[in-house]
C-alpha atoms as a PDB file:
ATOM      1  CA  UNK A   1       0.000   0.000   0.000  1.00  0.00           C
ATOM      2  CA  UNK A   2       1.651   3.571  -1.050  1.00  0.00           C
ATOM      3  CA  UNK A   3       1.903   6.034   1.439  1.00  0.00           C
ATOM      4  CA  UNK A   4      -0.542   8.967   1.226  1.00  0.00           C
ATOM      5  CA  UNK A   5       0.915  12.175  -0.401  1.00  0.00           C
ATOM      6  CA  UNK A   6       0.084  15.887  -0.307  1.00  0.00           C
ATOM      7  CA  UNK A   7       1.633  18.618  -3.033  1.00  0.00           C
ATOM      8  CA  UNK A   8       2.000  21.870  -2.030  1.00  0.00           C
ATOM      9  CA  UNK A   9       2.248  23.126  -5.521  1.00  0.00           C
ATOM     10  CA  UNK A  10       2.971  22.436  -9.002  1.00  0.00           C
ATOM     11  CA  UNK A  11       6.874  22.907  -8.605  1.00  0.00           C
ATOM     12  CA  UNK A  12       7.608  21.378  -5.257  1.00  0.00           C
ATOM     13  CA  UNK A  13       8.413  17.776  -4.558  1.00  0.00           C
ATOM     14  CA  UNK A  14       5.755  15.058  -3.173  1.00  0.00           C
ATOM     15  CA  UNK A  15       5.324  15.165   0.619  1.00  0.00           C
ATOM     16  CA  UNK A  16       5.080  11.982   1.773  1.00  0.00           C
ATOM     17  CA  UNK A  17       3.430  11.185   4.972  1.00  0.00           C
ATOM     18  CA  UNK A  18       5.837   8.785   5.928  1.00  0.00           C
ATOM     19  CA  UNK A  19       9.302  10.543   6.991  1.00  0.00           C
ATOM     20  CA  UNK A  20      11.683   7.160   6.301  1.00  0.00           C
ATOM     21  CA  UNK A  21       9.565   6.500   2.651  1.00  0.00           C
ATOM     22  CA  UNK A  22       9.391  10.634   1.710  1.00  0.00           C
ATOM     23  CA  UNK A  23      13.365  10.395   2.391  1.00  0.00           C
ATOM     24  CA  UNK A  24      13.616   7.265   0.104  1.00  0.00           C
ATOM     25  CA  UNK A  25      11.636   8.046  -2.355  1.00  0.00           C
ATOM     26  CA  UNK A  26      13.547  12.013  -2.518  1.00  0.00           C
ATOM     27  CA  UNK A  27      16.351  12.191  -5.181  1.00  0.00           C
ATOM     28  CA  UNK A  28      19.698  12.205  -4.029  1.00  0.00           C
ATOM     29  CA  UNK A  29      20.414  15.426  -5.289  1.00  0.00           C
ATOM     30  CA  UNK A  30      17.216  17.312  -3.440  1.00  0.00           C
ATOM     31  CA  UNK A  31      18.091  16.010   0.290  1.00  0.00           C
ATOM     32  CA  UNK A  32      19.033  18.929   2.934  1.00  0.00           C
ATOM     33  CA  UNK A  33      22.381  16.616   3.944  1.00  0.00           C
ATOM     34  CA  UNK A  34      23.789  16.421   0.449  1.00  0.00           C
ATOM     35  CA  UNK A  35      22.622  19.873  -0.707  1.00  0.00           C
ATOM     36  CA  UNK A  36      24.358  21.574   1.972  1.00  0.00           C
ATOM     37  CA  UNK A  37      27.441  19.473   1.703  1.00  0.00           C
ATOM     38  CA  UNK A  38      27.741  20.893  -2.533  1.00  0.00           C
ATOM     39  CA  UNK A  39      26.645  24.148  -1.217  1.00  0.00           C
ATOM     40  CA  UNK A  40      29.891  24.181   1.357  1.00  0.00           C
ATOM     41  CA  UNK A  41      31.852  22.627  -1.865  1.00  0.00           C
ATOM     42  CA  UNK A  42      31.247  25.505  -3.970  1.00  0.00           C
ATOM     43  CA  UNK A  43      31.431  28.359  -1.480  1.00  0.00           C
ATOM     44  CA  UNK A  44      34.900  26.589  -0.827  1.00  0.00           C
ATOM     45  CA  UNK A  45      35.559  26.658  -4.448  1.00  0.00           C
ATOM     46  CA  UNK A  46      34.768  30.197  -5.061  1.00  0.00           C
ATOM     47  CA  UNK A  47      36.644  31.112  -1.802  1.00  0.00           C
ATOM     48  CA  UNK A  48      40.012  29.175  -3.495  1.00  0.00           C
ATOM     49  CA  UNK A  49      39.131  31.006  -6.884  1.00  0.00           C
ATOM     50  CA  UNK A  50      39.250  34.350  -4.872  1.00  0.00           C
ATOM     51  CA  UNK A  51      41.853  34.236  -2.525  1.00  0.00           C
ATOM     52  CA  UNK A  52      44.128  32.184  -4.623  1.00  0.00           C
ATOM     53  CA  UNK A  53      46.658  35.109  -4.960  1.00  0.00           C
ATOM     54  CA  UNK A  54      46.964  34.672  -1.370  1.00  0.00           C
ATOM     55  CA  UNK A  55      47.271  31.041  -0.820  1.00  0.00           C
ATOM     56  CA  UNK A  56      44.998  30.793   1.894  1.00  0.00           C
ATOM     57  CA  UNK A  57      42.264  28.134   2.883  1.00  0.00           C
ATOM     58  CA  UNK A  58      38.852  28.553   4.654  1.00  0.00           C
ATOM     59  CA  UNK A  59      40.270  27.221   7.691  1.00  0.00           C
ATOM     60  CA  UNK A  60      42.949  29.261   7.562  1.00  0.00           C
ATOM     61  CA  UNK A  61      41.004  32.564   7.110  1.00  0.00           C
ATOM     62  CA  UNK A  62      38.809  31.201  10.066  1.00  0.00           C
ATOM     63  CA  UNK A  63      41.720  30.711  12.843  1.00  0.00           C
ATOM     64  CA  UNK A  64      42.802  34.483  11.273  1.00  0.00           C
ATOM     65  CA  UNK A  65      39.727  36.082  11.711  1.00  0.00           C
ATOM     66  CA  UNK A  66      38.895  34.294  15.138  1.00  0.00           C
ATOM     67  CA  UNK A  67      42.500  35.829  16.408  1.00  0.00           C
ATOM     68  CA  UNK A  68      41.344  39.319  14.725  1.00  0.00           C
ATOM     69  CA  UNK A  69      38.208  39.461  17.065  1.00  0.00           C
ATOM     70  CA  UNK A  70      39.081  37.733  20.100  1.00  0.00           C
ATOM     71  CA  UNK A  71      42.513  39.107  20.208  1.00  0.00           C
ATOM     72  CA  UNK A  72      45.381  36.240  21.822  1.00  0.00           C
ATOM     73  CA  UNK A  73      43.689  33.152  22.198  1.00  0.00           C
ATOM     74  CA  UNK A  74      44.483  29.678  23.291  1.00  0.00           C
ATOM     75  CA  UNK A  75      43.993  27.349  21.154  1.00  0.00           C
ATOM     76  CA  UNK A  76      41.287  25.432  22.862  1.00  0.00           C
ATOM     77  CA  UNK A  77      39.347  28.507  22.382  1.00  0.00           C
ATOM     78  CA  UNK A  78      40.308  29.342  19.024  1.00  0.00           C
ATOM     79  CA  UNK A  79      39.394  25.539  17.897  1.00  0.00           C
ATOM     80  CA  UNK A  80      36.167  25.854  20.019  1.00  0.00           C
ATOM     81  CA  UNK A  81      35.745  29.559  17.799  1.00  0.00           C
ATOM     82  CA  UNK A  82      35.812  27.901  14.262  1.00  0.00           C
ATOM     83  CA  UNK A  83      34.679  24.027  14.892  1.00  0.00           C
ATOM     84  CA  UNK A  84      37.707  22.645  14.951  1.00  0.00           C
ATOM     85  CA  UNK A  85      39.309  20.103  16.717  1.00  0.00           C
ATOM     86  CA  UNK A  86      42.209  20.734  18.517  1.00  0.00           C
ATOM     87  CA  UNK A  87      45.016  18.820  16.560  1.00  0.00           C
ATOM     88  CA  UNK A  88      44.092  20.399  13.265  1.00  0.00           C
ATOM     89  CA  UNK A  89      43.625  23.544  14.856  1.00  0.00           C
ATOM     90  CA  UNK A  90      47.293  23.153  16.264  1.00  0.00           C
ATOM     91  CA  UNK A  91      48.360  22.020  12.373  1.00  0.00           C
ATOM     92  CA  UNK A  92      46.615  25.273  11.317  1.00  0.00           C
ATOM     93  CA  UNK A  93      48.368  27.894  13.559  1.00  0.00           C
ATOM     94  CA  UNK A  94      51.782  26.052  12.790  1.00  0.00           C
ATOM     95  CA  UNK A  95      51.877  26.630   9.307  1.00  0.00           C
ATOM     96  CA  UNK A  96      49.833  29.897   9.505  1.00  0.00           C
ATOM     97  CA  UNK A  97      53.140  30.984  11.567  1.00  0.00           C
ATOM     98  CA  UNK A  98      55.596  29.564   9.574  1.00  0.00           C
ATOM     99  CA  UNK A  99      54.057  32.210   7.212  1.00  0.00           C
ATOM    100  CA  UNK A 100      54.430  34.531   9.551  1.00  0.00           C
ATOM    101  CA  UNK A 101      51.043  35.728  10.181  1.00  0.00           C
ATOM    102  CA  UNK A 102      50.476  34.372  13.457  1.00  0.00           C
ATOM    103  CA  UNK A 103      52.793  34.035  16.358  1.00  0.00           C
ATOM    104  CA  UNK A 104      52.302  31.310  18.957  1.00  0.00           C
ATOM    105  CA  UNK A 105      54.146  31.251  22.269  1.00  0.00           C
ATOM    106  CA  UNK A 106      53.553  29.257  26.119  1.00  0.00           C
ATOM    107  CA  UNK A 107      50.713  30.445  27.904  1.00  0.00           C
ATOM    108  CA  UNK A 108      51.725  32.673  31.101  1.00  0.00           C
ATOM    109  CA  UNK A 109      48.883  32.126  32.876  1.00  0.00           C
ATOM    110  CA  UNK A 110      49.929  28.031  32.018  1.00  0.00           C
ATOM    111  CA  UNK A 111      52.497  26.766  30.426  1.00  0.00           C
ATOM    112  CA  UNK A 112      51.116  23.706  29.554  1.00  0.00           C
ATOM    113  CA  UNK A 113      48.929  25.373  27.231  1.00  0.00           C
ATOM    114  CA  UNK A 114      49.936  27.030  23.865  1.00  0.00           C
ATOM    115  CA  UNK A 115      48.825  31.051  23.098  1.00  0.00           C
ATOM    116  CA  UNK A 116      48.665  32.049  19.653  1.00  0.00           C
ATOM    117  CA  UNK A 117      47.971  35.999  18.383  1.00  0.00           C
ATOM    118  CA  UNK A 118      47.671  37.841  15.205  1.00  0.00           C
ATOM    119  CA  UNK A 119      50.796  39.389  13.904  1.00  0.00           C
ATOM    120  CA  UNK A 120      51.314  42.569  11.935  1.00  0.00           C
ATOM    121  CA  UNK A 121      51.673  40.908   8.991  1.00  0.00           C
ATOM    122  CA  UNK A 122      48.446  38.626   9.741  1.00  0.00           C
ATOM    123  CA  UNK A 123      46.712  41.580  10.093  1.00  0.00           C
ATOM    124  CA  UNK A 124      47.671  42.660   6.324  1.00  0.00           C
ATOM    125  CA  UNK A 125      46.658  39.643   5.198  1.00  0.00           C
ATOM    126  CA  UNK A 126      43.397  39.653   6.547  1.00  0.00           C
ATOM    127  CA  UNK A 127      42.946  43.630   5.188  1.00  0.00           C
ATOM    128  CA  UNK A 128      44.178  42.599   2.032  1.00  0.00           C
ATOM    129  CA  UNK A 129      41.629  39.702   2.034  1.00  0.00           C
ATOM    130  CA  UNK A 130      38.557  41.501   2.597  1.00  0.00           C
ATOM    131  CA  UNK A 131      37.471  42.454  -0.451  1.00  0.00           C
ATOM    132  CA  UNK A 132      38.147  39.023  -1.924  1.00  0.00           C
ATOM    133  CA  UNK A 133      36.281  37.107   0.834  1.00  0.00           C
ATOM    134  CA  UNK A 134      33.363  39.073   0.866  1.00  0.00           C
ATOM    135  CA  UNK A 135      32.630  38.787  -2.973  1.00  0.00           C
ATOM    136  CA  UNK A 136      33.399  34.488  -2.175  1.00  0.00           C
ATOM    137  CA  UNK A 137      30.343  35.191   0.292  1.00  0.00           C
ATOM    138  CA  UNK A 138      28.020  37.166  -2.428  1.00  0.00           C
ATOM    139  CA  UNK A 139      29.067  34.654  -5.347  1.00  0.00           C
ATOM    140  CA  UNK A 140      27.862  31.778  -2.732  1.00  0.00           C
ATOM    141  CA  UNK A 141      24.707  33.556  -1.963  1.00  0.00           C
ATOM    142  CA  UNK A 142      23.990  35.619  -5.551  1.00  0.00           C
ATOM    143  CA  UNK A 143      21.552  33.560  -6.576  1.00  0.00           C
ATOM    144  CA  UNK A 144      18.813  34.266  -4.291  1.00  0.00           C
ATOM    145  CA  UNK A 145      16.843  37.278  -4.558  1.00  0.00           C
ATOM    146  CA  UNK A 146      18.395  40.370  -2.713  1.00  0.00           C
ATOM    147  CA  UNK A 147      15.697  40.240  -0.378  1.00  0.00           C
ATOM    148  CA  UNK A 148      15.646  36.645   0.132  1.00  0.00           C
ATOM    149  CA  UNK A 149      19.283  36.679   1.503  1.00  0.00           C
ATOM    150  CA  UNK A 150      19.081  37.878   5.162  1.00  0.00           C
ATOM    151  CA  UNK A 151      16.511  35.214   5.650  1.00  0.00           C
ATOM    152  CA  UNK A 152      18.322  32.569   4.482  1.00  0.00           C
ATOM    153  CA  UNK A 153      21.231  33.282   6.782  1.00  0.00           C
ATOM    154  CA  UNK A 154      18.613  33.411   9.841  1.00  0.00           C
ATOM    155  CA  UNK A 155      17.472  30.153   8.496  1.00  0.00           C
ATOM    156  CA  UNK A 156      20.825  28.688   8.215  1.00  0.00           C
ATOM    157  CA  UNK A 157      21.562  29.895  11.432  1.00  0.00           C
ATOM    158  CA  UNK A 158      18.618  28.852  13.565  1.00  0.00           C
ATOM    159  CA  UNK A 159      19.603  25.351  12.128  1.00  0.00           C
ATOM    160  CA  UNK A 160      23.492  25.387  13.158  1.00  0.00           C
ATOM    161  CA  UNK A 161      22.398  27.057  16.506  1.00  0.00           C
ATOM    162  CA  UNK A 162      19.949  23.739  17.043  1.00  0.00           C
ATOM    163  CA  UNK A 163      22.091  21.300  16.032  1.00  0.00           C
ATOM    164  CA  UNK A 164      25.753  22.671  17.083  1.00  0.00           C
ATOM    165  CA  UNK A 165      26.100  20.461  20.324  1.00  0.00           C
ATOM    166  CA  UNK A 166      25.527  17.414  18.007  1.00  0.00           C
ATOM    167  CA  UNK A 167      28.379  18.321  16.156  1.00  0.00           C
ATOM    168  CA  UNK A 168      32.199  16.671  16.822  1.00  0.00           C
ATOM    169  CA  UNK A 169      33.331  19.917  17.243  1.00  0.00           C
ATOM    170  CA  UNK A 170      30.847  22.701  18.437  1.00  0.00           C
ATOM    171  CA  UNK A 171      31.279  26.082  18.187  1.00  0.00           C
ATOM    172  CA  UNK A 172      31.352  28.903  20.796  1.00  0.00           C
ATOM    173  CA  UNK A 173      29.843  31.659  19.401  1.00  0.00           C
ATOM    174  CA  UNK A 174      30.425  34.953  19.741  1.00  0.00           C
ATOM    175  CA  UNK A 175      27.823  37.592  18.425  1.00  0.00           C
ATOM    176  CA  UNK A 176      28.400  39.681  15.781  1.00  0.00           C
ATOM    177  CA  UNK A 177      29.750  43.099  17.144  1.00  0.00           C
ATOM    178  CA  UNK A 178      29.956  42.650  20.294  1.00  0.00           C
ATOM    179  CA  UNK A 179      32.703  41.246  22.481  1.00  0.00           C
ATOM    180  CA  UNK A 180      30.589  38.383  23.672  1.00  0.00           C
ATOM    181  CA  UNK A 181      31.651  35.574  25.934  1.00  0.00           C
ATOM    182  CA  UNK A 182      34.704  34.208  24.407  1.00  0.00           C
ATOM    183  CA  UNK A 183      36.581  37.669  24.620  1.00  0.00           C
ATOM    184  CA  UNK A 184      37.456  37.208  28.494  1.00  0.00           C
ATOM    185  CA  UNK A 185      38.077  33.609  27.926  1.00  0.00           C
ATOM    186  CA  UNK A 186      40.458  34.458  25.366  1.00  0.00           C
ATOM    187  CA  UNK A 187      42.954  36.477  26.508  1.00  0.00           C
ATOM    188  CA  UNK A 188      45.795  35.150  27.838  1.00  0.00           C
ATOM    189  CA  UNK A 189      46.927  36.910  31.060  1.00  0.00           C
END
């Protein structure tokens, strides 16, 4: 016996009443998992395309701008700031210093843990960067409608917010503007 289905409209997909079946029976290529894994594929590859003269990665530009706003941070903080764990992050701020735009010395406060800060010439980088990153961020989002874009940045959002503690790796977030609860944290004294 089929499962009873509803349409919206003409151009959306079946809605199935059964969650497992409507799944099944959705193509690959419309599922919210797989559509927002190409989505992070493309942004990644128009981020490359524009920061290319640069040699810099997503990750990369993360730990940067994470230093940038919470000023020098250890790097349990900065991993908890971008979602990463804390070998990779460690793998990150060695090679972003062998570059020479981030300096990483022994904690004062605790010299078991590891400090890292933003140097000068980080700091260049990331000015020099702007321009570049923000058009990666318009390409990735240019093809909704101008007013359509705020609320699908709420909606993508509300639905890391929800699900971040299921994540390997969750983020602490700090707001936007604002020094929020990771500056203090941060710091190293």
């Amino acid at each position: 016996m089929d499962a009873p289905t509803t349409r919206t409209s003409a151009d959306e997909p079946e809605l199935v009443a059964d969650p497992v079946l409507a799944w099944r029976n959705t193509a690959l290529n419309e599922r919210p998992g797989f559509l927002i894994r190409r989505l992070h594929q493309i942004h990644v590859a128009l981020f490359m395309e524009e920061c290319a003269p640069e040699g810099i990665t997503p990750v990369q530009y993360s730990i940067l701008t994470a230093l940038e706003q919470l000023g020098p941070s250890e790097q349990v903080v900065l991993s908890r700031a971008v979602g990463l764990d804390r070998a990779n992050t460690a793998d990150v701020i060695t090679r972003l210093g062998q570059r020479r735009f981030v300096h990483s010395r022994v904690s004062r406060a605790d010299r078991r843990k590891k400090v890292a800060e933003l140097t000068e010439v980080g700091h260049a980088l990331l000015d020099r960067l702007e321009s570049r990153v923000a058009r990666a961020h318009e390409r990735t989002i240019a093809a909704l409608p101008p007013d359509e874009r705020a609320t699908f940045l709420r909606h993508l959002l509300l639905l890391v917010d929800t699900n971040n503690e299921l994540s390997r790796t969750p983020v602490t977030r700090t707001p936007s503007g604002s020094d929020g609860p990771l500056k203090d944290g941060a710091i190293d004294v």
